[in-house]
Protein backbone atom coordinates (compact mmCIF):
# COMPACT_ATOMS: atom_id res chain seq x y z
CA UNK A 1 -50.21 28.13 35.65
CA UNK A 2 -50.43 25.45 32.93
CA UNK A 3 -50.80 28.09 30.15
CA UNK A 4 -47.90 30.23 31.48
CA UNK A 5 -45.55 26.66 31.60
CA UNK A 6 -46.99 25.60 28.00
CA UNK A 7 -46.11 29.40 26.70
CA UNK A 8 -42.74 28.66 28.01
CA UNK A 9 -42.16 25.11 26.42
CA UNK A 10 -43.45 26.86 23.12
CA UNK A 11 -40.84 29.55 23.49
CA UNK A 12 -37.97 27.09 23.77
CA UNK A 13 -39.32 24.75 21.31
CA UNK A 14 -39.38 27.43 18.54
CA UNK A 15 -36.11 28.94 19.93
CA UNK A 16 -34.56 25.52 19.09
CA UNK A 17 -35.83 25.29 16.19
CA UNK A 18 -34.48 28.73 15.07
CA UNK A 19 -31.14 27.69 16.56
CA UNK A 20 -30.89 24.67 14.48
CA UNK A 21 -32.11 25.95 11.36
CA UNK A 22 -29.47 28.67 11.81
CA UNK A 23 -26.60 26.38 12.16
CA UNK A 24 -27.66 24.60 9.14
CA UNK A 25 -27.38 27.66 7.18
CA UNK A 26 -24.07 28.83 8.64
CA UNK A 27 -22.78 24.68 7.64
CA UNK A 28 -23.97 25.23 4.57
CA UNK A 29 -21.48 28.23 4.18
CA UNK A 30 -18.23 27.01 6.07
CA UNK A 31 -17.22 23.74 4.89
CA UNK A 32 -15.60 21.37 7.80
CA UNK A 33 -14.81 17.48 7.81
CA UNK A 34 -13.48 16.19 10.81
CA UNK A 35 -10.66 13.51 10.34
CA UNK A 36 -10.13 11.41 13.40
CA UNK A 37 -7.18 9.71 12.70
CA UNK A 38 -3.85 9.97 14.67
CA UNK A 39 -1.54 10.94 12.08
CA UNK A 40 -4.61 12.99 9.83
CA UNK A 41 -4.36 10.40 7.22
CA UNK A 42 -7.12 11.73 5.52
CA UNK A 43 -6.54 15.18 5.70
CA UNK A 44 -5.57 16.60 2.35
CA UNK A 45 -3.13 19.12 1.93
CA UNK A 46 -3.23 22.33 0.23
CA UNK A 47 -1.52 20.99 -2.55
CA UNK A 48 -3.99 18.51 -3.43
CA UNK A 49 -6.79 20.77 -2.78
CA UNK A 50 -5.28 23.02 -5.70
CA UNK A 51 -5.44 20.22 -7.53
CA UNK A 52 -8.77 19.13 -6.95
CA UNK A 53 -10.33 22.39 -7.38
CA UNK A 54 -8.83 23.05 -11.03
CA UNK A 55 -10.45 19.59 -12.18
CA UNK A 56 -13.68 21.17 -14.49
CA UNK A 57 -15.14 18.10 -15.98
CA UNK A 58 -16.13 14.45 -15.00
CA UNK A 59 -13.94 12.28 -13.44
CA UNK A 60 -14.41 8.42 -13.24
CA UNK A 61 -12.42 6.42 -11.10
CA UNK A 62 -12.64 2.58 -11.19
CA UNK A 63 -11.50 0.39 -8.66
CA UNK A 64 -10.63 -3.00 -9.12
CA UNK A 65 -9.93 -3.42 -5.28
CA UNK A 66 -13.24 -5.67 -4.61
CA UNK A 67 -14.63 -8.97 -3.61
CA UNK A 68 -13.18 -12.04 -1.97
CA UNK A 69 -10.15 -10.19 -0.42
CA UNK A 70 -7.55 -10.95 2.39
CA UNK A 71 -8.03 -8.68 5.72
CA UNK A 72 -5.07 -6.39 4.79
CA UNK A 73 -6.35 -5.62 1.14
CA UNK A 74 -9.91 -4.58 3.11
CA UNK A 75 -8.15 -2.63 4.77
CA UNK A 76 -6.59 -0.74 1.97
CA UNK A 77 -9.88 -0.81 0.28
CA UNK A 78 -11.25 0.59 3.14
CA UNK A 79 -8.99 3.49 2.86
CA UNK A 80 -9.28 4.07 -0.56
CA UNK A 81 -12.98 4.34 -0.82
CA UNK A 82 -12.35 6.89 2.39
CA UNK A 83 -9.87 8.88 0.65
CA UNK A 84 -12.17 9.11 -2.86
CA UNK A 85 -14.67 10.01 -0.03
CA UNK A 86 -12.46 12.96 1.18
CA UNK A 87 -11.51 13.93 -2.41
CA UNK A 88 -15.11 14.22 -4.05
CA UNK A 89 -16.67 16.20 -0.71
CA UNK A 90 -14.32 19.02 -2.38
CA UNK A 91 -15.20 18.49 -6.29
CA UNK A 92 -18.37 17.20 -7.01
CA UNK A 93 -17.04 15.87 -10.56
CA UNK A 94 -15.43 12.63 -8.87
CA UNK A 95 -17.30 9.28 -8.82
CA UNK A 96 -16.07 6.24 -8.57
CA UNK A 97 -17.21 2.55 -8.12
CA UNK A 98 -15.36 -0.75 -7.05
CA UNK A 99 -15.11 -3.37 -9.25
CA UNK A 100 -14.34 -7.30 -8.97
CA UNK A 101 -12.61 -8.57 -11.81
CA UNK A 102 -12.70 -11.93 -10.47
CA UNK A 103 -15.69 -12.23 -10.03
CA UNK A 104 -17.34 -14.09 -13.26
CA UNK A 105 -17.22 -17.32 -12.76
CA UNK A 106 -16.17 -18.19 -16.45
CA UNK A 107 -12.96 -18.87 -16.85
CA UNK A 108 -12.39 -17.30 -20.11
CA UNK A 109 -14.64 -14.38 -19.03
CA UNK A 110 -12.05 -13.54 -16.32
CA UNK A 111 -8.70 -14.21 -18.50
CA UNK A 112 -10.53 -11.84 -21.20
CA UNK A 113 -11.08 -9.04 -18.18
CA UNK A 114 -7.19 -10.00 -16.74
CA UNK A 115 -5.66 -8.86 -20.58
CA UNK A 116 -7.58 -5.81 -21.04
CA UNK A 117 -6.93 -4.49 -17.57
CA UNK A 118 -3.33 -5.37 -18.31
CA UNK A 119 -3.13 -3.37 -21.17
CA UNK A 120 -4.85 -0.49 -19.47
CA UNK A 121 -1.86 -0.72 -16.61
CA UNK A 122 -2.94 -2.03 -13.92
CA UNK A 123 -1.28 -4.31 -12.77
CA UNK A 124 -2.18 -7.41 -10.26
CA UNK A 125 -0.99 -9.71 -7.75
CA UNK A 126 -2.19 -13.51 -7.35
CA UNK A 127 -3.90 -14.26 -4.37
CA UNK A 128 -5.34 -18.32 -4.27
CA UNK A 129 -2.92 -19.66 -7.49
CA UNK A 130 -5.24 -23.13 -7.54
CA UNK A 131 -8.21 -21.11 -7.59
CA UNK A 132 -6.35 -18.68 -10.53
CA UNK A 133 -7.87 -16.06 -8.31
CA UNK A 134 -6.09 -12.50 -8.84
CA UNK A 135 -6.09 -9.26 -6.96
CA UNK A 136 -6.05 -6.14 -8.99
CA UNK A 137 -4.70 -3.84 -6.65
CA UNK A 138 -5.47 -0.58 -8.60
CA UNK A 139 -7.61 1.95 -10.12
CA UNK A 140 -8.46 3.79 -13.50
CA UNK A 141 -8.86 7.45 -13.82
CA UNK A 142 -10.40 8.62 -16.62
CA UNK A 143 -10.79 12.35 -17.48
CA UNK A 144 -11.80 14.45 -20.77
CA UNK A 145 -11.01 11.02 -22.80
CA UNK A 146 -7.72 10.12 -21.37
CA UNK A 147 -7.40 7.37 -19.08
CA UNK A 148 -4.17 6.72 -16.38
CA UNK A 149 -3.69 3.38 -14.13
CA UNK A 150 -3.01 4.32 -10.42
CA UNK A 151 -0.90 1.51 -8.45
CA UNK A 152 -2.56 1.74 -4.95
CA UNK A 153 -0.39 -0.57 -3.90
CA UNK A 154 3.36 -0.02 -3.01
CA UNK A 155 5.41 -2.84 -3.83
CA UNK A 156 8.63 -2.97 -1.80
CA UNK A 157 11.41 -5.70 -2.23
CA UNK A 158 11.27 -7.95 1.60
CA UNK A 159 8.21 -6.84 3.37
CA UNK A 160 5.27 -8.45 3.45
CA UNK A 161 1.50 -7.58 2.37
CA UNK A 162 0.43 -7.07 4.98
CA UNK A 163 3.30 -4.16 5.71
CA UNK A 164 3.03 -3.02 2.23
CA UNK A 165 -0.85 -2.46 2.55
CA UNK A 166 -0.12 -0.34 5.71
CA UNK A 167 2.41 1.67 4.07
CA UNK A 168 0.43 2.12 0.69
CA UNK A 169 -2.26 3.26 3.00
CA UNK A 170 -0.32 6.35 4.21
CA UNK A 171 0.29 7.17 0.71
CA UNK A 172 -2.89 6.89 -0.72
CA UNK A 173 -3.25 11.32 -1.17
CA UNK A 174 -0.11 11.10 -3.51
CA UNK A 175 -0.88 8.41 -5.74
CA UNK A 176 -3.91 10.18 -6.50
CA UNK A 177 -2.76 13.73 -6.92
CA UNK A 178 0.38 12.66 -8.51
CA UNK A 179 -2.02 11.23 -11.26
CA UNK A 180 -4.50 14.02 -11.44
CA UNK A 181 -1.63 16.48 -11.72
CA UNK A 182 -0.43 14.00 -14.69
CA UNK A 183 -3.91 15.02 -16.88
CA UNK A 184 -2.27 18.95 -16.98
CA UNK A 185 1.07 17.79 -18.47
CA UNK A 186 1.24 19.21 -21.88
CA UNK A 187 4.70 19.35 -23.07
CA UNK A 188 7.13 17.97 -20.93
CA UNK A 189 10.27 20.20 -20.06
CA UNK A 190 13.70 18.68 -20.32
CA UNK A 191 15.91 17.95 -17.16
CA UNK A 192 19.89 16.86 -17.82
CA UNK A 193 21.59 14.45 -16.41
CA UNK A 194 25.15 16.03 -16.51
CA UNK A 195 28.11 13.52 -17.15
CA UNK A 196 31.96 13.57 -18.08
CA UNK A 197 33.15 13.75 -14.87
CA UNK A 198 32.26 10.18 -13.47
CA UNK A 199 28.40 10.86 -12.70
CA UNK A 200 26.36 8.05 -12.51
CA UNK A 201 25.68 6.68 -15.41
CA UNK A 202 22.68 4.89 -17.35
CA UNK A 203 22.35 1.80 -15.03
CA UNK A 204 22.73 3.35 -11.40
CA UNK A 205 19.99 6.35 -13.15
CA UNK A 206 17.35 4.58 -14.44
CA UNK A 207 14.98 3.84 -11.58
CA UNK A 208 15.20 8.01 -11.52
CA UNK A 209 15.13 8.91 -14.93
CA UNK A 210 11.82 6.02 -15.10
CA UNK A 211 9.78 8.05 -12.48
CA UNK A 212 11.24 11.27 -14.52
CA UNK A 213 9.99 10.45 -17.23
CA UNK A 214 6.56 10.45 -16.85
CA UNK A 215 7.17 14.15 -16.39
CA UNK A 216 9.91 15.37 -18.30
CA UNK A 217 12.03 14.11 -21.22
CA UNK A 218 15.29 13.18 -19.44
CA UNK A 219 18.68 13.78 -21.18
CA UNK A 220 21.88 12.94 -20.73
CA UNK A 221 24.40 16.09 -21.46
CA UNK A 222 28.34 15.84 -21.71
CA UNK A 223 29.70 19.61 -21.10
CA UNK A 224 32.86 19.29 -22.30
CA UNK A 225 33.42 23.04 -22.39
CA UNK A 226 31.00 24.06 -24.93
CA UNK A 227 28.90 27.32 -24.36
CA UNK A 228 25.87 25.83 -25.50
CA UNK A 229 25.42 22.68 -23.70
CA UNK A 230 22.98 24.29 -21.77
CA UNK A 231 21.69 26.98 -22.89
CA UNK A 232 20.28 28.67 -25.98
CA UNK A 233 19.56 31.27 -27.94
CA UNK A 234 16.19 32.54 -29.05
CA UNK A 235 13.48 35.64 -30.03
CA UNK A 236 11.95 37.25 -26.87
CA UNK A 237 8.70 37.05 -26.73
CA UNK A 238 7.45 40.62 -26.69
CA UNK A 239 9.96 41.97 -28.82
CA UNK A 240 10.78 39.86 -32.39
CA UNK A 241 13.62 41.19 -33.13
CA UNK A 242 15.74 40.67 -29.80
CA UNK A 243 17.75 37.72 -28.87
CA UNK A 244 17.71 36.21 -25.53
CA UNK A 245 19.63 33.76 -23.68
CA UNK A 246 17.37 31.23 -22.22
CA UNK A 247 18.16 27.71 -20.30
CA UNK A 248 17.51 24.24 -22.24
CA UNK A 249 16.33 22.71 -19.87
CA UNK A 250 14.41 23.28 -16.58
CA UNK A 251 16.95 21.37 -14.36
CA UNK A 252 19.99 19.95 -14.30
CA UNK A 253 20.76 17.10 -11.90
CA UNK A 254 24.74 16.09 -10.65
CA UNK A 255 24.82 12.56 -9.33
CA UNK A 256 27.64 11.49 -7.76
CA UNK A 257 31.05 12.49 -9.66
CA UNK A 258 34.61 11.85 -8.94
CA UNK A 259 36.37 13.73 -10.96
CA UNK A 260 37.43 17.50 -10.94
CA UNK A 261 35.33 20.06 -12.86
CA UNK A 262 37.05 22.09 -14.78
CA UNK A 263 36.91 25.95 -14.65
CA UNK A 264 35.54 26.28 -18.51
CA UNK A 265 32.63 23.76 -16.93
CA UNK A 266 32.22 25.70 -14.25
CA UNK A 267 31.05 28.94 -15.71
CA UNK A 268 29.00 27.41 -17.93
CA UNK A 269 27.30 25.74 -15.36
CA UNK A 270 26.96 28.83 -13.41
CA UNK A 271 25.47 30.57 -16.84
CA UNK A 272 22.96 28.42 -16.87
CA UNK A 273 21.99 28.84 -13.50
CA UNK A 274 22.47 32.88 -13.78
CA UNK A 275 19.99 32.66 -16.54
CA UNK A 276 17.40 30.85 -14.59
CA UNK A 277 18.32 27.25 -14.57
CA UNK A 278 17.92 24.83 -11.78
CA UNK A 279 20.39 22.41 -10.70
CA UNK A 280 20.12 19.38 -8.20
CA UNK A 281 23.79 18.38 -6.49
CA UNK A 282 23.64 15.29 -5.75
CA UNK A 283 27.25 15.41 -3.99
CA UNK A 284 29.34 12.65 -1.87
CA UNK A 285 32.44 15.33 -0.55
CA UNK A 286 33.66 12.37 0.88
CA UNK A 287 34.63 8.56 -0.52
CA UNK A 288 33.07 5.53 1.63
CA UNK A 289 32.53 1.90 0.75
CA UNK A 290 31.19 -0.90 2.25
CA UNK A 291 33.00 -3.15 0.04
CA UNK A 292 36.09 -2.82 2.06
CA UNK A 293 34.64 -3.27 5.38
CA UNK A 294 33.66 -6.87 3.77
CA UNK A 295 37.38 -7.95 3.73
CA UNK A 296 39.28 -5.64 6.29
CA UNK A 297 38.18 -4.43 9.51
CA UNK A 298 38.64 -1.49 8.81
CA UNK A 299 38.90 1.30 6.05
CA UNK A 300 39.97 4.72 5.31
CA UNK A 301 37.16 7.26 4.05
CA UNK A 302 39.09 10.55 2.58
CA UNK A 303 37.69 13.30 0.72
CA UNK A 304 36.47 13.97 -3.04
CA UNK A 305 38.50 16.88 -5.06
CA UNK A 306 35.87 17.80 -7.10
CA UNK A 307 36.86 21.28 -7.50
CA UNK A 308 33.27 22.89 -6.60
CA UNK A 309 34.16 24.39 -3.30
CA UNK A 310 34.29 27.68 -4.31
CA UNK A 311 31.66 27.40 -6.70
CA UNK A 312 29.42 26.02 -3.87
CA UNK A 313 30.45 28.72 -1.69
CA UNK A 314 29.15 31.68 -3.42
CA UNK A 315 25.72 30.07 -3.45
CA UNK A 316 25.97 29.85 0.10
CA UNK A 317 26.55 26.63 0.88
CA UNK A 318 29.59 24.56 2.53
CA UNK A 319 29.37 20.34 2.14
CA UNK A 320 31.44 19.46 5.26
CA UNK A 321 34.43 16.46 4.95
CA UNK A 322 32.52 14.80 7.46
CA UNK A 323 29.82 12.02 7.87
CA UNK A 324 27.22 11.84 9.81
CA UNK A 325 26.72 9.70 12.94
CA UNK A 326 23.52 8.41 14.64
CA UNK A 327 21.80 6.28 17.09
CA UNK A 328 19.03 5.89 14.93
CA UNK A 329 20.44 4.13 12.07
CA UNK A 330 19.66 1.44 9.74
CA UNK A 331 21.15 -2.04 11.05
CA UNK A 332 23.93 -4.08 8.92
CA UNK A 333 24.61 -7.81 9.50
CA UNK A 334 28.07 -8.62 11.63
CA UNK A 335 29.38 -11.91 12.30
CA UNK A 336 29.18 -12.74 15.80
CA UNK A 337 29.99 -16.46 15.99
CA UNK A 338 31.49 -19.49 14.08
CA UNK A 339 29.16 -22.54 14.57
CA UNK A 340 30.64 -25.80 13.50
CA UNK A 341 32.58 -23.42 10.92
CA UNK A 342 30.03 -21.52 9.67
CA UNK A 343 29.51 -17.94 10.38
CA UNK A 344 26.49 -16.42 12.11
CA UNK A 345 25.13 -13.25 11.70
CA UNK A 346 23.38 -11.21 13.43
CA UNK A 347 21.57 -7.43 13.11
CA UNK A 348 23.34 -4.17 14.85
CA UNK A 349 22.94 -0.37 14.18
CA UNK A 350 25.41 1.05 11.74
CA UNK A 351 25.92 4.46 12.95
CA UNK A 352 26.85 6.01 9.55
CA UNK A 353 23.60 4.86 8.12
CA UNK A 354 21.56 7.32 9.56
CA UNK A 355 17.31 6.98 9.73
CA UNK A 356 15.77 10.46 8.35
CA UNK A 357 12.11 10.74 9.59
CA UNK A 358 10.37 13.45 7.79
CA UNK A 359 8.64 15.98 9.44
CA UNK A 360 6.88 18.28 6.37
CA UNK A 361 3.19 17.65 5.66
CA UNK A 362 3.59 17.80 1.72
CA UNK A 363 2.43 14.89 -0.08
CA UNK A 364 5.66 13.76 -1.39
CA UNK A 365 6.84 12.83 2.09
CA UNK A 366 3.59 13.06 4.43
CA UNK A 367 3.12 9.92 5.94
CA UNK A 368 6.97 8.56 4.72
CA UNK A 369 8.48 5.95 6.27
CA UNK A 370 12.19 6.74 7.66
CA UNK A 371 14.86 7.04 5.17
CA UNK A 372 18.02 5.31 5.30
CA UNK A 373 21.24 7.62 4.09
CA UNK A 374 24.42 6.03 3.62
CA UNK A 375 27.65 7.97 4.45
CA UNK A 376 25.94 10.86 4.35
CA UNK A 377 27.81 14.85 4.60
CA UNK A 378 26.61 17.50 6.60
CA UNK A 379 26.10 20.85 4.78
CA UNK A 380 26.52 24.31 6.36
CA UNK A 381 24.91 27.65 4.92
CA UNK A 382 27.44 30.25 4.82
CA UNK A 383 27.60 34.73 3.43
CA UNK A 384 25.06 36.03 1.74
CA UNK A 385 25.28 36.56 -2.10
CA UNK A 386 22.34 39.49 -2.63
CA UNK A 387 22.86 38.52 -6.67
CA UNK A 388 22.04 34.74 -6.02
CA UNK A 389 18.47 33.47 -5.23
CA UNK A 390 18.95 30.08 -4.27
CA UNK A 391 16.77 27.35 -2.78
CA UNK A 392 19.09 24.63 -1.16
CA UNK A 393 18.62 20.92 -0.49
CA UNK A 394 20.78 18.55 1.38
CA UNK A 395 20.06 15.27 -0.51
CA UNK A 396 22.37 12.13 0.51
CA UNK A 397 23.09 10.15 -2.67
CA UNK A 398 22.66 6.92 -0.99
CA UNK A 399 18.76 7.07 0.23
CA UNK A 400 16.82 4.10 0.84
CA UNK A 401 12.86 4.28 2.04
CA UNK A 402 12.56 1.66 4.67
């Protein structure tokens, strides 16, 4: 009987064994990591995982995110080292460390570390100013000889740390991949910032054409009815001796006019989009202001004649001479009272500053806070134009991350 129950134990020992070294072998084959977050903050996306798996050579990542730090900076250093985590488990060519700047004790030592991490881009915020203790809240990538600064954290004008470290947190994948994607930039393309018929200009742009240009070499083009403003002439590239027309630049972007296009810039706009072009329209159809709300209770919105309607309707699409209403909008301050002749305010849902809350799982919005539109226009698709290709996007002018 013994014999017969020790066979038996034997059977099932070996059995398990089998089993187990059998699932090892099959892990080793599939690769899995479970990420047990709410909103699958650490899951990467496709994207990034293109990324990732193009990167051929050593990567170092410093990350000056270390030592005596607040609870909220753990907590994005926490993240970070978890994200690096998630990021090397699909190339084996990142490694990183955390650093301390602060922590020599030498004075001198520290302002000499301070400067050259300065220079290098990243950039710090002071945490104990008696102490002259800093927090570098940042990282260097360095790959095939080239190093870039990555800000980890997201600095945004009236929240606090604590809410910026939370936020930064969620956007951890695309400061990363927006910088690794940065090491394949060879020449930049050109995008144009049309103007001459009261675009935005320089000043209202340049928080835009900044992030742009890290990318692309931003331009500003004037029209004005000549046939080459965008576009040119060149040799094909198979055949020598035949001329093609090709676009000069790789977008073109329409912020805000007032005036009327005229037909001459039309067509050449269209030109330049039948040759392959890109254009962002950035469009208000309809005129709103605050700044007359401020001294009148009430205003009169009416609509732009910018002389694109029919132009926009053979692409397919239809911007509305409406704005858009809803409950969950952005609040404005109203005066509510008069206290010993002095007004107070107080917080209340503007209706026409709708809260956008996107849904896509790309890295450029996963994990975004609401947006804040101001006055924005509905758009309709309408026909169908076989001879057009078109991809579409309803952008509001007035956006605001909150």
């Amino acid at each position: 009987m013994k014999s017969k129950f020790k066979k038996r134990d034997l059977t099932a020992l070996f059995a398990g064994i089998i089993i187990i070294v059998l699932l090892n072998f099959v892990s080793g084959l599939t690769f899995r990591r479970l990420d047990l977050t709410a909103e699958g903050r650490f899951t990467l996306t496709q994207p990034t995982i293109d990324l990732l798996n193009d990167i051929d050579d050593a990567v170092t990542i410093k990350v000056y995110l270390d030592g005596d730090l607040p609870a909220h900076f753990i907590k994005l250093r926490n993240a970070t080292r978890d994200m690096l985590d998630e990021m090397r488990a699909f190339n084996g060519n990142i490694e990183y460390e955390f650093i301390d700047p602060s922590e020599n004790p030498i004075k001198k030592e520290r302002e000499k570390i301070y400067t050259q991490l300065a220079k290098k881009g990243v950039k710090y915020t002071v945490h104990d100013t008696k102490k002259e203790y800093y927090i570098f809240p940042g990282a260097l990538i360095t790959y095939k000889g080239v190093d870039i600064p990555v800000e980890l954290l997201q600095v945004q004008n009236g929240l606090s740390k604590e809410a910026m470290c939370y936020n930064s947190i969620n956007n951890l994948e695309y400061q990363f991949s927006n910088t690794f994607r940065k090491f394949d930039i060879k020449d930049k393309p050109k995008i144009g910032f049309i103007k001459g018929h009261g675009e935005l200009g320089e000043m209202e742009t340049d928080d835009i054409r900044t992030s742009l240009g890290e990318y692309y070499t931003v331009e500003r083009v004037n029209i004005g009815g000549k046939l080459n403003s965008l576009v040119e002439r060149g040799k094909d590239a198979e055949d020598t001796n035949k001329v093609v027309v090709k676009p000069k630049y790789t977008a073109i972007v329409i912020a805000k006019p007032d005036s009327a296009f005229t037909e001459n810039d039309k067509f050449i706009i269209d030109q330049y989009l039948m040759y392959g072009g890109k254009i962002m329209w950035c469009i208000d159809n309809v005129y709103a202001n605050m700044d007359s709300l401020q001294a009148n209770p009430s205003t009169i919105a009416f609509p732009m004649q910018l002389n694109l309607e029919d132009m926009l309707f053979r692409y397919g699409v239809r911007i509305n001479t409406n704005m858009v209403m809803d409950l969950n909008a952005a609040p404005i301050p109203v005066v509510t009272e008069m206290v010993d002749g002095k007004p107070i305010q107080n917080l209340f849902p503007w209706y026409f500053y709708p809260i956008a809350l996107p849904t896509s799982k790309h890295p450029i919005v996963k994990n975004l806070n609401g947006i804040r539109m101001q006055f924005a226009n509905t758009v309709d698709t309408v026909g169908s134009n076989p001879q057009v290709k078109s991809l579409c996007y309803c952008i509001p002018l007035n956006t605001h991350a909150i």
